[in-house]
Protein backbone atom coordinates (compact mmCIF):
# COMPACT_ATOMS: atom_id res chain seq x y z
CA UNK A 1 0.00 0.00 0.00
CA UNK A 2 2.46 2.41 1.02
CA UNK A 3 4.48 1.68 -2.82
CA UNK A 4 0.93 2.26 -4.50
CA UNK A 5 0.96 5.44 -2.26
CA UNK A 6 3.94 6.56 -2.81
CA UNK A 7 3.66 6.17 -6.98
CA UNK A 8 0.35 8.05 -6.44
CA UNK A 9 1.62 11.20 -4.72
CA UNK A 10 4.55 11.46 -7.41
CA UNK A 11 2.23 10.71 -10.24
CA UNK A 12 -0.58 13.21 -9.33
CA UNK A 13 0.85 15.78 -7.36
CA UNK A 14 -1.92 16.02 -4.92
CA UNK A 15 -5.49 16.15 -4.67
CA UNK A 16 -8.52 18.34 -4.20
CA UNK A 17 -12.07 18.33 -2.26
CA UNK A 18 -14.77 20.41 -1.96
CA UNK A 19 -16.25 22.12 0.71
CA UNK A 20 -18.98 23.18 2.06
CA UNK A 21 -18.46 26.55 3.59
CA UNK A 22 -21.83 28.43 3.85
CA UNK A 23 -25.85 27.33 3.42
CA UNK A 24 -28.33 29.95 3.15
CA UNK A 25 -32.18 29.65 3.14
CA UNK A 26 -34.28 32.67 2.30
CA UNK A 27 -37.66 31.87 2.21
CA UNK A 28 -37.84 29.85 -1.15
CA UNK A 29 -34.38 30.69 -2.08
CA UNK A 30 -31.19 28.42 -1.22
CA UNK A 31 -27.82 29.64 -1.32
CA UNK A 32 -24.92 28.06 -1.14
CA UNK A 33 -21.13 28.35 -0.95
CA UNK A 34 -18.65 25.72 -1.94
CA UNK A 35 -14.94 26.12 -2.01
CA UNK A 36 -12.80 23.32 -3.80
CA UNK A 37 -9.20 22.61 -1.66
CA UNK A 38 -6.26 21.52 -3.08
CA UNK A 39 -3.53 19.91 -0.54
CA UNK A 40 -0.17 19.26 -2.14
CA UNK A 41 2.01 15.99 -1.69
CA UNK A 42 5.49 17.06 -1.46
CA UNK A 43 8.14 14.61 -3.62
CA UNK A 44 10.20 13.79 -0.48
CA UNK A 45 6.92 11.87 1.02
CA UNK A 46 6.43 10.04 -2.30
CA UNK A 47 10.02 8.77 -2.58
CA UNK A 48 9.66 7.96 1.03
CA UNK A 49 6.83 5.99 0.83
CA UNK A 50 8.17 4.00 -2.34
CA UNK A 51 11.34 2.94 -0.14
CA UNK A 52 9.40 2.70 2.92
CA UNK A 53 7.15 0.19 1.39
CA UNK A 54 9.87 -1.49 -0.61
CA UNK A 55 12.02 -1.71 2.77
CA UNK A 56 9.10 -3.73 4.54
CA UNK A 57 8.55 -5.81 1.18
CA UNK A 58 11.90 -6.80 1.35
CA UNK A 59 12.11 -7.45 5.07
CA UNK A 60 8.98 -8.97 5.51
CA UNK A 61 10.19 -11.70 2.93
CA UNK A 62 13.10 -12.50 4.82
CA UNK A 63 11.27 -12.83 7.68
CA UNK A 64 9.35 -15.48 5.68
């Protein structure tokens, strides 16, 4: 998992959501506000979750 992860974040970048911020009712009227987030994987966590994953792979079939 933390390889598939790790490709993931490198591949990608990232990811956004949306939220919602503010919900309005005026009589018949419904307003709404919805703002889209974008959070930011940084390279260093992708490359460590590659070898992360690829040092437990490797110990865990030693182990074996």
């Amino acid at each position: 998992m933390l390889v598939l992860a790790g490709v993931l974040g490198l591949v990608y970048g990232g990811f956004s959501y949306t939220k919602d911020t503010h919900e309005a009712t005026i009589g018949a009227i419904e307003l709404s506000v919805k703002e889209q987030e974008r959070v930011n994987i940084p390279v260093w966590a992708g490359v460590g979750a590659i070898a992360l994953g690829g040092l437990l792979l490797l110990l865990g079939s030693r182990k074996s």
